[in-house]
Structures are given as C-alpha cells and as structure tokens.
C-alpha atoms as a PDB file:
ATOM      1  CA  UNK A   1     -51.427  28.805  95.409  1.00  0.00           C
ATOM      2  CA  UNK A   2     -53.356  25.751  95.829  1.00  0.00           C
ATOM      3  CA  UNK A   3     -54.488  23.318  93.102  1.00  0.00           C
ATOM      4  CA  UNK A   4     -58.385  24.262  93.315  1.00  0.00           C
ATOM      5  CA  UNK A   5     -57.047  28.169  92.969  1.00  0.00           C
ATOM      6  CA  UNK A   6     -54.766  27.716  89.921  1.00  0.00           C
ATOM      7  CA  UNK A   7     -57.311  26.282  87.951  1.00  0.00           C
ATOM      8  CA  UNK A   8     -60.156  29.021  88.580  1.00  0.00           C
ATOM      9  CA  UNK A   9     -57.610  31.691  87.770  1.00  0.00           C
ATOM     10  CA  UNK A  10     -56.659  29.910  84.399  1.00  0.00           C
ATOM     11  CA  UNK A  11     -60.352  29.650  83.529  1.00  0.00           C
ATOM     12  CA  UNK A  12     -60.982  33.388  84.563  1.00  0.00           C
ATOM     13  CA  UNK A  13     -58.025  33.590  82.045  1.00  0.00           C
ATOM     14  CA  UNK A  14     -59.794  31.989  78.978  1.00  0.00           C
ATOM     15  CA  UNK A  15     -59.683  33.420  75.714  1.00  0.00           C
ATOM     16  CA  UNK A  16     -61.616  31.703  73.033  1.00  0.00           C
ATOM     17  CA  UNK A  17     -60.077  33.641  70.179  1.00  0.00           C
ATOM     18  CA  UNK A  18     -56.813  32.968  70.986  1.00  0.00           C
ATOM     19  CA  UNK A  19     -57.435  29.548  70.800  1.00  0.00           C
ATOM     20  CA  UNK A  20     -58.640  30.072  67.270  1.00  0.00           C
ATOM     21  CA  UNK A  21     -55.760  31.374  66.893  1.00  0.00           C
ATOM     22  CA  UNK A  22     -53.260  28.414  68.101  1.00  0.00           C
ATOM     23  CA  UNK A  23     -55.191  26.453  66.532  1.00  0.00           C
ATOM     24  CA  UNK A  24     -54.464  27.770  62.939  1.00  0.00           C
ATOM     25  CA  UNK A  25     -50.604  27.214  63.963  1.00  0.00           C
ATOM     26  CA  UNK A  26     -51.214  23.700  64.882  1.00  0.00           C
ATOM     27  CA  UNK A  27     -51.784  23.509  68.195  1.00  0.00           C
ATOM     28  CA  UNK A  28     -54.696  21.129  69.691  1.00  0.00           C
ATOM     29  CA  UNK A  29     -57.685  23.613  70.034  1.00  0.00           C
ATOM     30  CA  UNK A  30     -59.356  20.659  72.961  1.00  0.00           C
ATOM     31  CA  UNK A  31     -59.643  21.776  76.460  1.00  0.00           C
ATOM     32  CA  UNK A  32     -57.399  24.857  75.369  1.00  0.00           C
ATOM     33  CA  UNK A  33     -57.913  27.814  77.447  1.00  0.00           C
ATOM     34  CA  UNK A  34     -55.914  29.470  74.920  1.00  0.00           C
ATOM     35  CA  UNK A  35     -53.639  31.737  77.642  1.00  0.00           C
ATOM     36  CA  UNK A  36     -50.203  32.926  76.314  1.00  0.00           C
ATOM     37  CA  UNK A  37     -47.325  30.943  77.116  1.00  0.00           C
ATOM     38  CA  UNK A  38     -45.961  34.385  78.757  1.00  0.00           C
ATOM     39  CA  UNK A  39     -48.470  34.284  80.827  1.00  0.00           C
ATOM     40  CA  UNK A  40     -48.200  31.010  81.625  1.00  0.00           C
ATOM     41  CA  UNK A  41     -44.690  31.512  82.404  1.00  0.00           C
ATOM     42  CA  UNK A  42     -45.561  34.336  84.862  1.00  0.00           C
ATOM     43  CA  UNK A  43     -48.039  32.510  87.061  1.00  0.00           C
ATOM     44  CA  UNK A  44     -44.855  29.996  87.041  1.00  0.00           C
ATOM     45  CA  UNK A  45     -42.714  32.246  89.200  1.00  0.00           C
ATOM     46  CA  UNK A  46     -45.946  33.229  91.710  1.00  0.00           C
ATOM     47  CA  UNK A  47     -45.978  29.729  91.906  1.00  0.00           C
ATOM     48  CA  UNK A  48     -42.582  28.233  92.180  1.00  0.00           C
ATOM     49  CA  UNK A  49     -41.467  24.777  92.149  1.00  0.00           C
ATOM     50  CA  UNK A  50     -43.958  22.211  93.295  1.00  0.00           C
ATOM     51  CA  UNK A  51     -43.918  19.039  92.060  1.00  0.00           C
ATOM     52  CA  UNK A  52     -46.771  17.119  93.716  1.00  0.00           C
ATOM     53  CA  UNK A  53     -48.701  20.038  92.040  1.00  0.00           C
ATOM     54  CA  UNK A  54     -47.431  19.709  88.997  1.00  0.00           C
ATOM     55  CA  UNK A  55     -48.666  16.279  88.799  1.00  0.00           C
ATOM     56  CA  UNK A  56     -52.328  17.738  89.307  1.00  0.00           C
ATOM     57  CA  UNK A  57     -52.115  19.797  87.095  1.00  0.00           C
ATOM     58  CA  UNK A  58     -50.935  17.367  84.346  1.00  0.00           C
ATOM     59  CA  UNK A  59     -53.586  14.791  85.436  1.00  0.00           C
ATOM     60  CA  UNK A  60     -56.380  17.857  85.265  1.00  0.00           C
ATOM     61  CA  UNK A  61     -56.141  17.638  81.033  1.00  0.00           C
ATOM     62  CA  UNK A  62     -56.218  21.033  80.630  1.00  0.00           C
ATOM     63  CA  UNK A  63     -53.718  22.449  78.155  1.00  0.00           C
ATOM     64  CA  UNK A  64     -52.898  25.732  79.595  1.00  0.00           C
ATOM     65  CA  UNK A  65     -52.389  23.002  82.582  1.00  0.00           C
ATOM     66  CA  UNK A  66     -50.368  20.797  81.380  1.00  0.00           C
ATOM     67  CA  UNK A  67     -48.028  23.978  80.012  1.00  0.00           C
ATOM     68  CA  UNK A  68     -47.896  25.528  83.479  1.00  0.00           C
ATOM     69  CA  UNK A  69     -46.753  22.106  85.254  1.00  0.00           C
ATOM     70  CA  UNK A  70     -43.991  21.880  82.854  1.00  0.00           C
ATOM     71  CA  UNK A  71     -42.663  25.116  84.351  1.00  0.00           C
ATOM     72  CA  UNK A  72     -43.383  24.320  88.280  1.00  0.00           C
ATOM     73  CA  UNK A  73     -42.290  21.160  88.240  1.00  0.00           C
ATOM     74  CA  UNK A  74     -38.853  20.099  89.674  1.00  0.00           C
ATOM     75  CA  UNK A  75     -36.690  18.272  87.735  1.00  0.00           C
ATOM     76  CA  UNK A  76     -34.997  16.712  90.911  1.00  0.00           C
ATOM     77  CA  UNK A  77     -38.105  14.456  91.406  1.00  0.00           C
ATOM     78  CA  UNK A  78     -39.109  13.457  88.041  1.00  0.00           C
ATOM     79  CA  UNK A  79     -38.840   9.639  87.462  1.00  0.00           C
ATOM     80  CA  UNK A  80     -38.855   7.947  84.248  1.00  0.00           C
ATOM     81  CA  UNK A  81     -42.291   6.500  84.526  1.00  0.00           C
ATOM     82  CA  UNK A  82     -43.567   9.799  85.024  1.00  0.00           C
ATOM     83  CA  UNK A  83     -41.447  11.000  81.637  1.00  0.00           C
ATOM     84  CA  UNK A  84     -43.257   8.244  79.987  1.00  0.00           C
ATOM     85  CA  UNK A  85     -46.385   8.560  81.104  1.00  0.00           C
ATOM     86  CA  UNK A  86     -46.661  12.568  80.172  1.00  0.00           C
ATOM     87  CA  UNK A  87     -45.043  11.598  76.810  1.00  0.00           C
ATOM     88  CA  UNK A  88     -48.279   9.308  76.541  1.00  0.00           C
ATOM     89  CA  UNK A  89     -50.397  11.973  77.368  1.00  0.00           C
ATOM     90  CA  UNK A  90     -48.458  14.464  73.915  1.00  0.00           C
ATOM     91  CA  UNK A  91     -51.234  15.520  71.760  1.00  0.00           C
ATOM     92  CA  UNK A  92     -49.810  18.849  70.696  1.00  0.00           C
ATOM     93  CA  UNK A  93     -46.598  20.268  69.419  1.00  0.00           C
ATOM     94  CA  UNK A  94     -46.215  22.647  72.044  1.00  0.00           C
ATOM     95  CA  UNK A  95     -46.969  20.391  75.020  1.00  0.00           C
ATOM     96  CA  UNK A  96     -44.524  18.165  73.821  1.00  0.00           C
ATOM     97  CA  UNK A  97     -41.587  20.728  73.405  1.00  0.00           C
ATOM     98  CA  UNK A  98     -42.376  22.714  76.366  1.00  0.00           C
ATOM     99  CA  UNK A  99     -42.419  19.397  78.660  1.00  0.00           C
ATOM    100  CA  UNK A 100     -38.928  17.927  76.742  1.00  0.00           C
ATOM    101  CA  UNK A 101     -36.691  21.517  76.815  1.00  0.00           C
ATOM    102  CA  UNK A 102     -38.213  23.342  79.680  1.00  0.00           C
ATOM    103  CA  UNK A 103     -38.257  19.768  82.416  1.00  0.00           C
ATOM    104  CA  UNK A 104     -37.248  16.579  80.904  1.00  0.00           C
ATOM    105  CA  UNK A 105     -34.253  18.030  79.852  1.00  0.00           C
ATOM    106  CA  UNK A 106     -32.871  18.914  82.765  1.00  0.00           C
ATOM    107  CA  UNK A 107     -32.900  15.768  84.201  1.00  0.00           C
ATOM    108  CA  UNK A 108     -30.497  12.849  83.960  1.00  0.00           C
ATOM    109  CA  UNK A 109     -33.364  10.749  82.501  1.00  0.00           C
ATOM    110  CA  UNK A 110     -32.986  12.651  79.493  1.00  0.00           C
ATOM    111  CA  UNK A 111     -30.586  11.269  77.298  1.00  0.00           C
ATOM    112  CA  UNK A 112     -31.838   7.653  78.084  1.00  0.00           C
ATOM    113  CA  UNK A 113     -35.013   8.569  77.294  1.00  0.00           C
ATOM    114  CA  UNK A 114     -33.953   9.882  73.603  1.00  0.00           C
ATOM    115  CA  UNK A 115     -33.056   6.451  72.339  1.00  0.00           C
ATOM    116  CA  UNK A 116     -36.078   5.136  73.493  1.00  0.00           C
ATOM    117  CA  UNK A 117     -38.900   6.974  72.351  1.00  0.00           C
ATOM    118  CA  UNK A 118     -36.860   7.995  68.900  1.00  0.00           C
ATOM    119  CA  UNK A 119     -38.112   4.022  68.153  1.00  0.00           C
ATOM    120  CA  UNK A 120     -41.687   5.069  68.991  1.00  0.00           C
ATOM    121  CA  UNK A 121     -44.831   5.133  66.425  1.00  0.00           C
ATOM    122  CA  UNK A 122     -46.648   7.700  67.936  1.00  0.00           C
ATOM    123  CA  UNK A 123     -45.628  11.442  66.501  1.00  0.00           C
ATOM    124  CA  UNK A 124     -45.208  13.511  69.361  1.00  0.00           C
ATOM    125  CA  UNK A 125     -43.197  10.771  71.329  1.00  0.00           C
ATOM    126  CA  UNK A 126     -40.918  10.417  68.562  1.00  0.00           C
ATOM    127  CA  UNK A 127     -40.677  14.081  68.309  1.00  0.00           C
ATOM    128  CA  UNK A 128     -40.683  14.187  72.224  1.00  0.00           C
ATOM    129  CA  UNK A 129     -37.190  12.268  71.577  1.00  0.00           C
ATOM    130  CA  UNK A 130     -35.803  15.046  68.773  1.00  0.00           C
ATOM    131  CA  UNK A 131     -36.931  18.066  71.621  1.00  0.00           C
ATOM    132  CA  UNK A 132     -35.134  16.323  74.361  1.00  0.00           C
ATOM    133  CA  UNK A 133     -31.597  16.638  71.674  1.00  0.00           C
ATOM    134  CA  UNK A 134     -32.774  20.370  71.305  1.00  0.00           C
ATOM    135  CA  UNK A 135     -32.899  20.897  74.679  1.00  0.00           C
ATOM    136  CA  UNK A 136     -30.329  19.138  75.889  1.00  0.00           C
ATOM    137  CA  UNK A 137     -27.884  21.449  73.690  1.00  0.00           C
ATOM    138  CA  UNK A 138     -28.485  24.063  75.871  1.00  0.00           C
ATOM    139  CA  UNK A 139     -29.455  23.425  78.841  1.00  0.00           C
ATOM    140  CA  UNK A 140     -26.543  20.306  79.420  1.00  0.00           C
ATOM    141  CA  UNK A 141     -23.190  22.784  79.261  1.00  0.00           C
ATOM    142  CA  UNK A 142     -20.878  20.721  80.963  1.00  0.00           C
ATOM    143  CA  UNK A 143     -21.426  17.563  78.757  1.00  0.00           C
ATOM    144  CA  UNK A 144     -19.085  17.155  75.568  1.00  0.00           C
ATOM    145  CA  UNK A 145     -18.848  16.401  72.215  1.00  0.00           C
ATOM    146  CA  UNK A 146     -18.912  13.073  71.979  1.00  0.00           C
ATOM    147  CA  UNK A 147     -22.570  12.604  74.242  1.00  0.00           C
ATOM    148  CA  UNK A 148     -23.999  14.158  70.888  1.00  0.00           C
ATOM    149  CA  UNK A 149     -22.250  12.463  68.729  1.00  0.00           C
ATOM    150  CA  UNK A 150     -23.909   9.464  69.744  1.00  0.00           C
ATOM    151  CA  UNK A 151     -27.089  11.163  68.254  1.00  0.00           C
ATOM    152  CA  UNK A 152     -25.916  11.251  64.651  1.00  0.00           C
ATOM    153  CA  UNK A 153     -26.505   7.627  63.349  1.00  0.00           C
ATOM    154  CA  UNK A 154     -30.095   8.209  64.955  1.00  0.00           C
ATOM    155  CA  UNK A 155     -30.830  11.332  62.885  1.00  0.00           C
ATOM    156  CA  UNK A 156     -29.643  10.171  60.227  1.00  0.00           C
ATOM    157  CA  UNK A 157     -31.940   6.835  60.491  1.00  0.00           C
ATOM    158  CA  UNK A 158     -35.145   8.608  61.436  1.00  0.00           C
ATOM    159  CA  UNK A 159     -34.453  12.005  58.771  1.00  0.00           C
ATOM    160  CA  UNK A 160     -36.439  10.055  56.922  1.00  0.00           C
ATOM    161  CA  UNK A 161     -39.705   9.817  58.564  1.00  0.00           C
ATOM    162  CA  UNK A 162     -42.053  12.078  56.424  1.00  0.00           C
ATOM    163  CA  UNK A 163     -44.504  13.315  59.354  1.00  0.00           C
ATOM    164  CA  UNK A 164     -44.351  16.750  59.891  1.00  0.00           C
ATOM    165  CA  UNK A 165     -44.281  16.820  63.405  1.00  0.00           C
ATOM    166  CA  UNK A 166     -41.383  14.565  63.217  1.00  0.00           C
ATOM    167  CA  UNK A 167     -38.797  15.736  60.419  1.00  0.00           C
ATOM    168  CA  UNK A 168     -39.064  19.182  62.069  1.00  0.00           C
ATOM    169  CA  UNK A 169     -38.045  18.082  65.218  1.00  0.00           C
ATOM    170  CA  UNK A 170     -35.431  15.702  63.345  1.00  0.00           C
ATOM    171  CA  UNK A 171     -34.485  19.452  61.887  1.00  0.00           C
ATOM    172  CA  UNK A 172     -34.161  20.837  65.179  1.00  0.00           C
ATOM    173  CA  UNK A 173     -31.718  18.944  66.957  1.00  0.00           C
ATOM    174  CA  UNK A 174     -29.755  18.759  64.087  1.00  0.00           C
ATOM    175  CA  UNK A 175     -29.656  22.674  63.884  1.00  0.00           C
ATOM    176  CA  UNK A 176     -29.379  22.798  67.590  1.00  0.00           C
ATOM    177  CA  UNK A 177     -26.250  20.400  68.124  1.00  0.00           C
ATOM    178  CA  UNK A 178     -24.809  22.457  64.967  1.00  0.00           C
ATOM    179  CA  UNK A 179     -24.798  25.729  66.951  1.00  0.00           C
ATOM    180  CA  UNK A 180     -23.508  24.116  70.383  1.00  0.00           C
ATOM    181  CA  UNK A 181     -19.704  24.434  69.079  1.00  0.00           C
ATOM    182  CA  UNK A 182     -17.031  25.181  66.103  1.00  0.00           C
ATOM    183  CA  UNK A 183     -16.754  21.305  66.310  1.00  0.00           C
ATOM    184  CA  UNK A 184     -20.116  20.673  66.141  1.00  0.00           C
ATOM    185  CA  UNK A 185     -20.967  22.872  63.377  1.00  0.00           C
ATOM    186  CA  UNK A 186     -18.244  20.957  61.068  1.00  0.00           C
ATOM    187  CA  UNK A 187     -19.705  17.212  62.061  1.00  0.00           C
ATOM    188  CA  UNK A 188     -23.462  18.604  61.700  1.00  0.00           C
ATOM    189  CA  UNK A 189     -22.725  20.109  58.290  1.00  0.00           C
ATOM    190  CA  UNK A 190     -20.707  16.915  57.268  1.00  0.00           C
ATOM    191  CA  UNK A 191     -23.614  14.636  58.372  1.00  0.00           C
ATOM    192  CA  UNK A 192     -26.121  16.853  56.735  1.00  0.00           C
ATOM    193  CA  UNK A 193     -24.757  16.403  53.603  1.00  0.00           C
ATOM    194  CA  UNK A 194     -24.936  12.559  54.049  1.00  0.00           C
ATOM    195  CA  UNK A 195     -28.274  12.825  54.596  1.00  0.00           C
ATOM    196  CA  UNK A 196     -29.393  15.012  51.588  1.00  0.00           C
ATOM    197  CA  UNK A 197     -28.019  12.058  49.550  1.00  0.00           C
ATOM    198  CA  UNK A 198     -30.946   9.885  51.046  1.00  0.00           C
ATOM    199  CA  UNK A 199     -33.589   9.494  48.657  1.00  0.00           C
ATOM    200  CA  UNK A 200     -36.590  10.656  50.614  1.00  0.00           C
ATOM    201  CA  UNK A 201     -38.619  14.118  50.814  1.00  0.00           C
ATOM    202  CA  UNK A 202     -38.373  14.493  54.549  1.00  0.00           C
ATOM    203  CA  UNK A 203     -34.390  13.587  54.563  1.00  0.00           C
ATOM    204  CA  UNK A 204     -33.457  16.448  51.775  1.00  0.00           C
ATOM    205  CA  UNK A 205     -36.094  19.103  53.347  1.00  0.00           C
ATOM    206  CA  UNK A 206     -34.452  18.056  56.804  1.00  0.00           C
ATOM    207  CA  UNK A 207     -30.603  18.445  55.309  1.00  0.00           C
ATOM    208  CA  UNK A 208     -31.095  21.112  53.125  1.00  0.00           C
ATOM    209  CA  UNK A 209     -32.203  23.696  55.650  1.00  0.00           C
ATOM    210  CA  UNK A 210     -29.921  22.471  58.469  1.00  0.00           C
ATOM    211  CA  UNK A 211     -26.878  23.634  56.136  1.00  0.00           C
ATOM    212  CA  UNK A 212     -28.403  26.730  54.747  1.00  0.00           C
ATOM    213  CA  UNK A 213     -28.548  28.144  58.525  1.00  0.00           C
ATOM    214  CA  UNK A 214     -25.699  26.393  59.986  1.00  0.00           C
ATOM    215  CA  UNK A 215     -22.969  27.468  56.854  1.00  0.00           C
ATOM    216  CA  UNK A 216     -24.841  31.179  57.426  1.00  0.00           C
ATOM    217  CA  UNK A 217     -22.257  33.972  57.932  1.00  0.00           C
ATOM    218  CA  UNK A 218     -24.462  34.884  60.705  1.00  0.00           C
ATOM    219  CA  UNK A 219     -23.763  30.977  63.173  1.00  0.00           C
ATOM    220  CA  UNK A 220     -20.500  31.184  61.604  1.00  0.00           C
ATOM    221  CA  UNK A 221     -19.258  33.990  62.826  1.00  0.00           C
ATOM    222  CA  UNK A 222     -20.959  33.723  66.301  1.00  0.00           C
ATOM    223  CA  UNK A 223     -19.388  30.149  66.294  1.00  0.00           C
ATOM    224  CA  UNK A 224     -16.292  31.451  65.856  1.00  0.00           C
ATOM    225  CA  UNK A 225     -16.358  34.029  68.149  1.00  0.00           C
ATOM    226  CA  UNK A 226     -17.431  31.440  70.811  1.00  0.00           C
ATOM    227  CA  UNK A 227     -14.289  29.938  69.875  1.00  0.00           C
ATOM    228  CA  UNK A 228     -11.852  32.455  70.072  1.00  0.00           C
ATOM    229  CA  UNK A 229     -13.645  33.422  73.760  1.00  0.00           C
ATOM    230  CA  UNK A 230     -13.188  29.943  74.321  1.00  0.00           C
ATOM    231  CA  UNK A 231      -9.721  30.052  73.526  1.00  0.00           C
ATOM    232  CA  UNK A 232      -8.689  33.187  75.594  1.00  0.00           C
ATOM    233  CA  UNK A 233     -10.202  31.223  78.822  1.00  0.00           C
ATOM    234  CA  UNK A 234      -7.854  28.587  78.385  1.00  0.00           C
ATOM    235  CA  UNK A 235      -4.824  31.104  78.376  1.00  0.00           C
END
C-alpha cells in the first residue's frame, strides 16, 4: 500500500463515537480517527514492515497514524534521533506505550534511552522511559538479571512523581520486571517495600499495588512453575 492509500482507507475507517469513547479513558480525542487498535494491528500485517513509511505516517499527525507506524516500522533502522523525536511528538497514553513496547523496545537504543528520558519534565516522555522497562521485560529474553537491576534506584527515585501518567507507568515496570523471574519477584517485592516507606501519595499507591499482585498466589505460582521448567532444562 502506498502512503496516499493508507490514509484514505483510515479515514473511510473513522468512527466518531469511538473516539468519544477513548476519549473518556484518556486518550487524546485530536485528529483521532478513533479505529480499534485491532484493526490497526490488521492493516499492519497487509502492510508489513516499511520504515520510510512509517516515518510518513508519523509525520502525517494523525493518531490512528501514528499507532499504525509503530507496528510497520522496523526496528533495525530506527536511530536514536528518531526515538527522540517521536517521544517529542507523545501526547497520549497509548501512543506513547504502543511506540515504547511494540518498536523502541526492540531495539538496542532502548535501554539507553530509559535513563535519559526517566530525567525528562514532560509526562509522556518520562512515562515513555517506564514503557520502554515494561517492554523490555518481555520482549529482551536473552538479557539477565542484573540489566534490570540497574532500574531499581531509578524507580525508586521517580515513585514519587505524583502525575498520573507517570506513577502508573512507574507501577508498570515495577510489576513487569517482578513477573520476568523467581529472582525478580523477590528483589521487586523487597524494593517495593522500600518504597512504601517513602512519604509520598504516588510512592505508597505505586508500592502498595506492585506487592498485592506480585505476592498473589496466582504470579507466584506461575513464577514458580517457570522455575521448576527452568530447572528441568538445565538437567
């Protein structure tokens, strides 16, 4: 498909209600076209990877857009200016996240790119930095432990950031990197609990539902499940 013949078939795709709809959950209701994200995901594999596309399409400012060159792109030729520049561009939730755990995190850019825009002002950079962790827990299985270790004095420092956007993306990663491993899950908990003693709102909300899900019987026993498979393999 060309450039000219994507966008005419995402604008015979409009759906004003829907976009009502989003918008109720948070997501920027401006130059929304309001198509489902399965859809999205379907005109994706028509498609297939195209990167000088996908570049069109993010420069176009359409949302629907924007979502659909997250999932063409190829990760092989993204370049850091280009992660910086789209991370410029974040003015929804869902933007953000799709861009950080369905592209950005599968390059090598990615865990470079955490530290930096973790010190950012702007919300959905900063949370662009918490999405990459997400991501990055599993989509990067060869990597170990310690790679996300290096994460933990960082969500610990910025738990306490009280923007919504933020703190659940703080949230995230933590819960994410607690669900990677048996390991993991024992650090995560451990660190969680340092954090609930932080006196701030956003720190104790943050904490406090990290360990309710990741001391669950429900991760525990899949953790240790994963463990004992784990095990067996090594035999």
């Amino acid at each position: 498909m060309q450039y000219e013949e994507i966008l005419n078939k995402l604008k015979s795709l409009s759906n004003p209600e829907a976009v009502k709809g989003m918008a109720r959950y948070g997501i920027n209701p401006k130059n929304n076209l309001g198509i489902s994200i399965y859809k999205l995901r379907s005109i994706a594999k028509e498609i297939g990877k195209d990167h000088e596309l996908a570049l069109k399409l993010w420069a176009s400012g359409i949302h629907d857009a924007r979502l659909l060159a997250c999932f063409i792109d190829d990760p092989t030729k993204v370049t850091g200016e280009q992660m910086d520049s789209w991370a410029k561009d974040f003015d929804s939730w869902d933007v953000c996240d799709q861009a950080c755990t369905s592209l950005f995190d599968l390059t090598p850019l990615a865990w470079r790119k955490v530290v930096e825009w973790a010190e950012h002002d702007e919300d959905f950079v900063k949370r662009g930095a918490f999405s990459l962790i997400a991501g990055l827990t599993v989509h990067d299985k060869k990597v170990g432990d310690k790679k996300f270790e290096q994460f933990f004095p960082l969500i610990k420092k910025h738990s306490i950031d009280e923007r919504n956007y933020v703190k659940k993306a703080v949230n995230w990663a933590l819960r994410n990197i607690g669900k990677r491993n048996l390991a993991l899950n024992k650090q995560i908990i451990k660190l969680s609990k340092e954090i609930l003693k932080i006196d701030s709102k956003s720190a104790k909300w943050i904490a406090s539902d990290a360990i309710r899900e990741l001391t669950s019987e429900k991760i525990q026993k899949k953790l240790h499940n994963k463990n004992k498979k784990f095990k067996r393999i090594l035999i």
